[in-house]
Protein backbone atom coordinates (compact mmCIF):
# COMPACT_ATOMS: atom_id res chain seq x y z
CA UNK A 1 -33.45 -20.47 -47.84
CA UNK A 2 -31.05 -22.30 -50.09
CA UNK A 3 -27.83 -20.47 -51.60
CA UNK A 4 -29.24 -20.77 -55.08
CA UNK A 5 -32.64 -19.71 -54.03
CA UNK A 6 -31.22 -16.58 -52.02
CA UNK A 7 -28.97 -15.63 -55.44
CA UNK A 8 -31.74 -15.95 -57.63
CA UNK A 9 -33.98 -13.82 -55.26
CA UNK A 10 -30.76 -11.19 -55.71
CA UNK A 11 -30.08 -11.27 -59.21
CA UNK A 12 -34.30 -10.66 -59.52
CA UNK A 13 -34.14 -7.85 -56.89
CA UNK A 14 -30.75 -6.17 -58.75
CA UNK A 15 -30.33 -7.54 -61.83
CA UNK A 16 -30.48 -3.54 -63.35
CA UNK A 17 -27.49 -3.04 -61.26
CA UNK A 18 -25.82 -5.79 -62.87
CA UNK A 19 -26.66 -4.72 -65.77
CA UNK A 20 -26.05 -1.44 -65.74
CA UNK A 21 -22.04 -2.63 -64.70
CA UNK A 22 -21.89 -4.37 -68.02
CA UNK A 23 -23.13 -1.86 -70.17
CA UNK A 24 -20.36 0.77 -68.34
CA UNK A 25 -17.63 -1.65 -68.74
CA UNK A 26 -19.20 -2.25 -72.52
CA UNK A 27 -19.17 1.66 -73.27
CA UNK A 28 -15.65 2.24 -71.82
CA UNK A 29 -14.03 -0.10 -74.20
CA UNK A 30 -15.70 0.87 -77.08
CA UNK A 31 -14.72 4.58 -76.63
CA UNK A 32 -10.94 3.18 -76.38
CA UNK A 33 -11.71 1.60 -79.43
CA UNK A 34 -13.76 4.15 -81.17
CA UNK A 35 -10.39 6.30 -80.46
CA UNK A 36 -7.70 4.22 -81.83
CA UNK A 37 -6.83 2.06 -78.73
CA UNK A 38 -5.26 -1.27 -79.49
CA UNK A 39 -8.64 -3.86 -79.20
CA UNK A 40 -6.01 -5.77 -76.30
CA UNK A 41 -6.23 -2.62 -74.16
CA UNK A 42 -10.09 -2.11 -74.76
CA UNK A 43 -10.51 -5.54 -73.69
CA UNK A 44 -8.42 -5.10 -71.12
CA UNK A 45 -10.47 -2.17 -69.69
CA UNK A 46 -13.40 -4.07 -70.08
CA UNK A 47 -12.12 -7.10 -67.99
CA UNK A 48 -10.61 -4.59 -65.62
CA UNK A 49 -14.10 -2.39 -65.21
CA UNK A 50 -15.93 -5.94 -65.07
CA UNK A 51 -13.78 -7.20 -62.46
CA UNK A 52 -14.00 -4.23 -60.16
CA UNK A 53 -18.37 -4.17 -61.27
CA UNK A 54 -18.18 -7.75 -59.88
CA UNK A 55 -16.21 -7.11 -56.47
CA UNK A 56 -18.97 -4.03 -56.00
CA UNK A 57 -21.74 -6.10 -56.75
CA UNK A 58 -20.34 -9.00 -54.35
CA UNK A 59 -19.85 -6.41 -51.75
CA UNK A 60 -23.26 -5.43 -52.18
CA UNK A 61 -25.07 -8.86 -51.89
CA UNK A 62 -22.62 -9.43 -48.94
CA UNK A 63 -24.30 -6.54 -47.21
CA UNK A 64 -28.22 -7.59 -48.50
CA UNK A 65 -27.30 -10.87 -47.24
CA UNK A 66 -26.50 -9.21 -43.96
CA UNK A 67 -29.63 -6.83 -44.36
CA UNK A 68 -31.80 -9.85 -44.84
CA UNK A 69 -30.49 -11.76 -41.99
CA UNK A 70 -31.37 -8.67 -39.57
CA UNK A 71 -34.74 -8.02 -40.85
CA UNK A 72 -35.34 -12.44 -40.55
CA UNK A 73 -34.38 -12.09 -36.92
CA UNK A 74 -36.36 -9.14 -36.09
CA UNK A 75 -39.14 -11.14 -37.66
CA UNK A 76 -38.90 -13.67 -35.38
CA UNK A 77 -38.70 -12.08 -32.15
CA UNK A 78 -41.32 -8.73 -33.15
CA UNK A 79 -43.39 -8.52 -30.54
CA UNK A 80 -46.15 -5.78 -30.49
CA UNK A 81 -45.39 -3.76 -27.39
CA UNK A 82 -41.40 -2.94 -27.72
CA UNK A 83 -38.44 -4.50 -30.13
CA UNK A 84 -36.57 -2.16 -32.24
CA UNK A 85 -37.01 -2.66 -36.27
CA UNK A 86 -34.07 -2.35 -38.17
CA UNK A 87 -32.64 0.49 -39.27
CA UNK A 88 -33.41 2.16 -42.40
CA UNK A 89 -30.31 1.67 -45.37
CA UNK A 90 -32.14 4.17 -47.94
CA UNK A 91 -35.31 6.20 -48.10
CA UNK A 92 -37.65 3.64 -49.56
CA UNK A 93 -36.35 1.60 -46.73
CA UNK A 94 -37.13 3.83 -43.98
CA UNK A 95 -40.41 4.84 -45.39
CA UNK A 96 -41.75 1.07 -44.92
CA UNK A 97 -39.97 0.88 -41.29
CA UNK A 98 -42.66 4.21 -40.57
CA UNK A 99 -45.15 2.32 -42.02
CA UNK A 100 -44.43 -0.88 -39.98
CA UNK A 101 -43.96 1.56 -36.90
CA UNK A 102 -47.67 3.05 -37.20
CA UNK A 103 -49.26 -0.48 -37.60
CA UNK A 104 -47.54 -1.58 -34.29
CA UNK A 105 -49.06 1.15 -32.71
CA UNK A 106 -51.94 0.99 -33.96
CA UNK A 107 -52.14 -2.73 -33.64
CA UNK A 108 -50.78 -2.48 -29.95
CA UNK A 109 -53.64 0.66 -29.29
CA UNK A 110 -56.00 -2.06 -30.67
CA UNK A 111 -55.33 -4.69 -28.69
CA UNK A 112 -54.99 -2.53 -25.42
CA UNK A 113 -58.55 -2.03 -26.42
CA UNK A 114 -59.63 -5.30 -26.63
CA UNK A 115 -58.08 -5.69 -23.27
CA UNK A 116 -59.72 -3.35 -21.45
CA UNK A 117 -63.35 -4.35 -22.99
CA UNK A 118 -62.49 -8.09 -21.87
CA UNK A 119 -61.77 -7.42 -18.60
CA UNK A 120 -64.55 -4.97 -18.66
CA UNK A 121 -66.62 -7.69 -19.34
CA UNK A 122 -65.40 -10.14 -17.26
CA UNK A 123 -65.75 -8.37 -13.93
CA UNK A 124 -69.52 -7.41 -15.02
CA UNK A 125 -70.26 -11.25 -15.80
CA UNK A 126 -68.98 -11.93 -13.14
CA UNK A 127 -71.07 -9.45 -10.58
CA UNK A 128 -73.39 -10.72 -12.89
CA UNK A 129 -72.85 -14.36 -11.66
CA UNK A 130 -72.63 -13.35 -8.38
CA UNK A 131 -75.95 -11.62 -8.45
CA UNK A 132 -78.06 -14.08 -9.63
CA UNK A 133 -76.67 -16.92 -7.12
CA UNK A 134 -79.06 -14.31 -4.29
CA UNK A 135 -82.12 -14.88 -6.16
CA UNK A 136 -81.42 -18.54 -7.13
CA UNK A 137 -80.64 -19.09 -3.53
CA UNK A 138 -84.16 -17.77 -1.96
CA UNK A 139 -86.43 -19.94 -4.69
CA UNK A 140 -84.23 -22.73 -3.91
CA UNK A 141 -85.44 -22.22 -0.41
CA UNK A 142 -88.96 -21.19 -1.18
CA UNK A 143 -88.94 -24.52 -2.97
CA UNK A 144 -87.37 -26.51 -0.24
CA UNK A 145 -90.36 -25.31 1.91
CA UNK A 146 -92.79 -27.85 1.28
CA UNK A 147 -91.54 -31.09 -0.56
CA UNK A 148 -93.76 -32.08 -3.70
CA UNK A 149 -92.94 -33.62 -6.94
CA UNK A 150 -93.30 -30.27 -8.69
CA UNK A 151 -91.22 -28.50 -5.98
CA UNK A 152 -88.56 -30.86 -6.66
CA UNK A 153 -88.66 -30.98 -10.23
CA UNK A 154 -88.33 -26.92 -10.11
CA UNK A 155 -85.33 -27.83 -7.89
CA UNK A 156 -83.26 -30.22 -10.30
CA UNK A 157 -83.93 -27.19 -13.14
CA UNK A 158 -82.63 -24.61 -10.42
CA UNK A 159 -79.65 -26.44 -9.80
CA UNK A 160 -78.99 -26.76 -13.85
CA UNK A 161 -79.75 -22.40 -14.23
CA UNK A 162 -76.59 -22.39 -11.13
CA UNK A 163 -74.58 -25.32 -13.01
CA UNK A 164 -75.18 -22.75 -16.44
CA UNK A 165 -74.18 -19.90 -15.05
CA UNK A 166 -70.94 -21.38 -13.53
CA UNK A 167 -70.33 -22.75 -16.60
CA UNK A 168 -70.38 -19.75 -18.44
CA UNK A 169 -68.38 -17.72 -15.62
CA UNK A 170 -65.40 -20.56 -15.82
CA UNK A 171 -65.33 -20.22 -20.04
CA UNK A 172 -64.75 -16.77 -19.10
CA UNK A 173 -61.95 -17.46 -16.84
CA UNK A 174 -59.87 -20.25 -18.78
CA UNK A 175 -58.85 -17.71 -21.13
CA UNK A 176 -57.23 -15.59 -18.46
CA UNK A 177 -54.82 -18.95 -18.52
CA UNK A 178 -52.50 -19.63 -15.35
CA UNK A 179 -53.15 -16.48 -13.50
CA UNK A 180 -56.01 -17.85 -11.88
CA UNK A 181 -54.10 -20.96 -10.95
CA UNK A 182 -53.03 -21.72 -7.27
CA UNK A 183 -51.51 -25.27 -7.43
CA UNK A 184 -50.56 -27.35 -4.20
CA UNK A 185 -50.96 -30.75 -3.12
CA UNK A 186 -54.93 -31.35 -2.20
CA UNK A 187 -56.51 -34.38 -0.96
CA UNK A 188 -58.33 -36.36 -3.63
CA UNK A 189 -61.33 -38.08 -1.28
CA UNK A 190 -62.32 -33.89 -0.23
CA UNK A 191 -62.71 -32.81 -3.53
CA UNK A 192 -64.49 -35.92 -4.47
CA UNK A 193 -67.16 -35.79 -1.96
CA UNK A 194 -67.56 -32.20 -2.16
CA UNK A 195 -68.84 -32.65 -5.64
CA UNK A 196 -70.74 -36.17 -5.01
CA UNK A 197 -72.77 -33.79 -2.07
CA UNK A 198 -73.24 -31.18 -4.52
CA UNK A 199 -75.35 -34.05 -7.05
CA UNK A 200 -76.58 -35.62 -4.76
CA UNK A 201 -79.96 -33.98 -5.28
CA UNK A 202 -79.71 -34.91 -9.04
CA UNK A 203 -78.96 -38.96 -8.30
CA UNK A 204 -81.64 -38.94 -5.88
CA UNK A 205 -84.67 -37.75 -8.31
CA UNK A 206 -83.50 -39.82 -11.26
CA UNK A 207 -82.90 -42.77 -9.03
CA UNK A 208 -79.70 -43.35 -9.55
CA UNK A 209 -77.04 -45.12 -7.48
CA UNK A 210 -73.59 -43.82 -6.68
CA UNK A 211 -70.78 -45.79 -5.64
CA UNK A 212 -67.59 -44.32 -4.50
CA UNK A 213 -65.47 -46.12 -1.50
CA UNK A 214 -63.18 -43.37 -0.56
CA UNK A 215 -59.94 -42.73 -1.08
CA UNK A 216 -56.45 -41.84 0.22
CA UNK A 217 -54.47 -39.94 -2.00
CA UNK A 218 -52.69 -36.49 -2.54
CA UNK A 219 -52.63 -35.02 -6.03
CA UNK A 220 -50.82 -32.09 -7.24
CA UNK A 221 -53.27 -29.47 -8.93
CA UNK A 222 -56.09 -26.90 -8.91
CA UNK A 223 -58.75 -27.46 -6.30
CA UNK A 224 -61.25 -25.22 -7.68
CA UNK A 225 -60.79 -26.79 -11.64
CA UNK A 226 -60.13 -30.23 -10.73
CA UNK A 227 -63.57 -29.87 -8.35
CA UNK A 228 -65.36 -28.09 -11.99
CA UNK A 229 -63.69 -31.15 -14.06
CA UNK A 230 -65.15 -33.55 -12.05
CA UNK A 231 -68.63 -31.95 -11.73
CA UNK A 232 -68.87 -31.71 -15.15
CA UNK A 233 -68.59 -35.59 -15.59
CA UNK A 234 -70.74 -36.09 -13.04
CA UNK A 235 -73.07 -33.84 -14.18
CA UNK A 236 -72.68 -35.43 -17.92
CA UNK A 237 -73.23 -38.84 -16.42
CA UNK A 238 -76.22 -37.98 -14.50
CA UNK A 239 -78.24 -36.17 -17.84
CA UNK A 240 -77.32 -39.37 -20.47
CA UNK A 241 -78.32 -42.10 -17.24
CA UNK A 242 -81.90 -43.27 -16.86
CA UNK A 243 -80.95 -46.17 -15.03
CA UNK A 244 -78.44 -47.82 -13.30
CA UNK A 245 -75.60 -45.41 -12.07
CA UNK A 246 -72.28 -43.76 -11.66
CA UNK A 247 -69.06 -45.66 -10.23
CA UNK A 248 -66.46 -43.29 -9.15
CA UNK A 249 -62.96 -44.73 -8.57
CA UNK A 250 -59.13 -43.83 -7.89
CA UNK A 251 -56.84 -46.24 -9.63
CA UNK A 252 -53.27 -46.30 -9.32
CA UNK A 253 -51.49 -43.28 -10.98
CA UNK A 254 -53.31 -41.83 -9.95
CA UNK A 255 -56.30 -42.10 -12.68
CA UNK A 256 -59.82 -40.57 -11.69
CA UNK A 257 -62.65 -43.29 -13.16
CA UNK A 258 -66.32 -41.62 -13.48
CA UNK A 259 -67.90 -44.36 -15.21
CA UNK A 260 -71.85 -44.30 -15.94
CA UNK A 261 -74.58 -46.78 -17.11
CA UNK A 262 -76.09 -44.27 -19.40
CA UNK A 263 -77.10 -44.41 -23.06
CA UNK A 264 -72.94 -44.45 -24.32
CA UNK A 265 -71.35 -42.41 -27.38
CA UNK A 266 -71.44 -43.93 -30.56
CA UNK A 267 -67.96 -44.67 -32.16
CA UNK A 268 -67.98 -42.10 -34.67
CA UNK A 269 -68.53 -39.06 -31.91
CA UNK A 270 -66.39 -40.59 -29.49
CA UNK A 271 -63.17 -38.96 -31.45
CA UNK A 272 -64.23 -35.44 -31.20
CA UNK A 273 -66.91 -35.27 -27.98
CA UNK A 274 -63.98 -32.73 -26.20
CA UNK A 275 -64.76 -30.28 -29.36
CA UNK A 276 -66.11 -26.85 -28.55
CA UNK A 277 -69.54 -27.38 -29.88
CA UNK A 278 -69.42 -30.28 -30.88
CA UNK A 279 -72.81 -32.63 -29.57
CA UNK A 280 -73.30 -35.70 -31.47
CA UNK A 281 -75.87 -37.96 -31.95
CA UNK A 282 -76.42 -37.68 -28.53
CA UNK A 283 -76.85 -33.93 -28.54
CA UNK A 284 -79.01 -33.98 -31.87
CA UNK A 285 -81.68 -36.15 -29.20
CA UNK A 286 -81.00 -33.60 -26.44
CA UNK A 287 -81.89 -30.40 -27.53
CA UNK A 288 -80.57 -28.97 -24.92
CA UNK A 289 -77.05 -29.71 -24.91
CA UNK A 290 -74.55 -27.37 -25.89
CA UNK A 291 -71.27 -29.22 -26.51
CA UNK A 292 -69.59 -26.89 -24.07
CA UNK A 293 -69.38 -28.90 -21.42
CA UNK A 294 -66.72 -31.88 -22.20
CA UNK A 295 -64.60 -28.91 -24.11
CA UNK A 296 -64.12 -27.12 -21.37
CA UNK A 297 -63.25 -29.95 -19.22
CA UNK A 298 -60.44 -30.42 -21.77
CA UNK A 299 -59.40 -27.27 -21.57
CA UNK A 300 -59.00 -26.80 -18.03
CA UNK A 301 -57.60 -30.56 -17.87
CA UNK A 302 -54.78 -29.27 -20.33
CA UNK A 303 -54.70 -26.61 -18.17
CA UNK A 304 -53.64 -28.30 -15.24
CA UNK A 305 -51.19 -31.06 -17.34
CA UNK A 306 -53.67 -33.87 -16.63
CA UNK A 307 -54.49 -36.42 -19.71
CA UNK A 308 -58.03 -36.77 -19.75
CA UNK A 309 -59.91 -39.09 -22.18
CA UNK A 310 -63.38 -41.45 -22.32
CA UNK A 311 -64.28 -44.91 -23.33
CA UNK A 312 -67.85 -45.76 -24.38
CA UNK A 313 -70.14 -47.99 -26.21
CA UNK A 314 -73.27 -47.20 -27.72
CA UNK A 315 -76.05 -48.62 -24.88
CA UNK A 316 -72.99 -49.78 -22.61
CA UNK A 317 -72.54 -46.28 -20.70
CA UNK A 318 -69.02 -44.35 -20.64
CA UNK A 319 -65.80 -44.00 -18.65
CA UNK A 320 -64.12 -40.97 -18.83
CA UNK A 321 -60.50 -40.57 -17.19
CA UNK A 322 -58.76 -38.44 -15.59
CA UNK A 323 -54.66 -39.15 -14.95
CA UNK A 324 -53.67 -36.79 -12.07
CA UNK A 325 -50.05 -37.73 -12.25
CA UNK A 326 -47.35 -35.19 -11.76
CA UNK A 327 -44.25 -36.37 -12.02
CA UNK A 328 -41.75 -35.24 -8.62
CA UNK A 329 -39.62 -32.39 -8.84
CA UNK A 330 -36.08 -32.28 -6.93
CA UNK A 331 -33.88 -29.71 -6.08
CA UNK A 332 -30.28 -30.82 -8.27
């Protein structure tokens, strides 16, 4: 805040105090006066009780200044769980400070809650997750047993009810943040192909071709994300392609390219497709889509510090990129 602005805020704070320093100096000199006194030595008493009124009252906004200057700093570094507050000048003073005390506790006892139910929460989704994978698993193989267009078509919407409940297992899990991050370099081509095997089933009953030459690089990151980034691409450009295919490529960067023949984003979704919720045109013609999918991609991509963005035309399909450079860190 400006010098004039902090005065002002003073003078409006104290101005009785002020004040009242006038009015004594005022009432001193008239009393001289009143009782004979020479008007040079009322004034005189006045100047002299103003002058001390003004070194008390610049004493005084020396110390609010002060005051003020604690209180902005304990502002900016409060933090729920510890900090002292600073101390109390007068009453009124310390009766806020208790007041501010019991909302950090109570706001810290609140949030402890919240905790506890999250976590709570998470470990039963996630036994939950766990649980159903056994019964997905045997109809999987009960369907595998005899091979019909039915039995496969009850296949591809068994593989989306796993795909869903992943999905909703890793929006648990991004919140936790980096504690569920184990970075190290990884082969590219592994993680690749593991998710290419995992859709293959999906390329196969839409027809689809998939074209992906291999690859020999090293990135820094996540396994486990990177392999949910990428399967959530695929899994994106296998739903919005009829015909045609998916290209995957490694350029140099090195920049993952999942590109797709499919039906494209129109120009005015393209900006804000990595919203949470957020479905489009496309999603208005696909009732089924959630607008969960490319927002969590985002999020873990931010996650793990790689830029990830998509190019598409309406009709023309997509390409959606992922830059998995890291730059090298030395030892100075």
């Amino acid at each position: 805040m400006k010098w004039y602005r902090l005065i002002g805020a003073y003078l409006r704070a104290y101005w009785r105090f002020a004040a009242a320093q006038a009015l004594f100096a005022l009432i001193f000199a008239l009393v001289l006066f009143l009782y004979g006194a020479p008007a040079e030595a009322a004034l005189y008493a006045a100047v002299l009780c103003a002058l001390v009124g003004a070194a008390l009252l610049a004493l005084h906004f020396r110390r609010y200044l002060r005051r003020r200057q604690e209180r902005m700093t304990a502002m900016e570094n409060l933090t729920v769980a510890d900090g002292p507050l600073p101390a109390a000048a007068d009453p009124g003073e310390e009766d806020f400070r208790q007041m501010a005390e019991r909302l950090r506790r109570e706001y810290a006892a609140l949030d402890e809650r919240q905790q506890t139910s999250r976590r709570e929460l998470m470990d039963w989704f996630t036994a939950w997750v766990h649980q159903i994978k056994t019964p997905i698993a045997v109809m999987d193989l009960t369907l595998q047993a005899e091979d019909t267009p039915e039995h496969r078509a009850l296949e591809a919407e068994l593989f989306r009810v796993r795909q869903y409940a992943d999905m909703a297992l890793n929006y648990l899990r991004l919140d936790e943040g980096g504690s569920d991050l184990v970075i190290r370099p990884c082969a590219l081509d592994g993680v690749i192909r593991q998710c290419v095997h995992k859709f293959a089933p999906q390329f196969v009953q839409k027809r689809l071709y998939l074209r992906y030459d291999g690859c020999d690089v090293t990135v820094l990151t996540d396994e486990k994300w990177l392999a949910f980034i990428i399967g959530q691409l695929l899994s994106n450009a296998v739903k919005y392609t009829d015909t045609g295919g998916v290209t995957v490529t490694v350029e140099p960067g090195p920049v993952l390219r999942i590109a797709d023949t499919g039906i494209g984003i129109a120009a005015e979704d393209l900006p804000r497709i990595f919203e949470k919720g957020f479905t489009g045109y496309n999603g208005r013609t696909d009732r089924t889509a959630t607008g969960l999918g490319l927002y969590l991609c985002r999020r873990a991509a931010d996650m793990l510090h790689h830029r990830l963005w998509a190019q598409s035309e309406p009709g023309a399909g997509s390409v959606f990129c992922l830059d998995l450079h890291r730059d090298e860190l030395g030892v100075e």
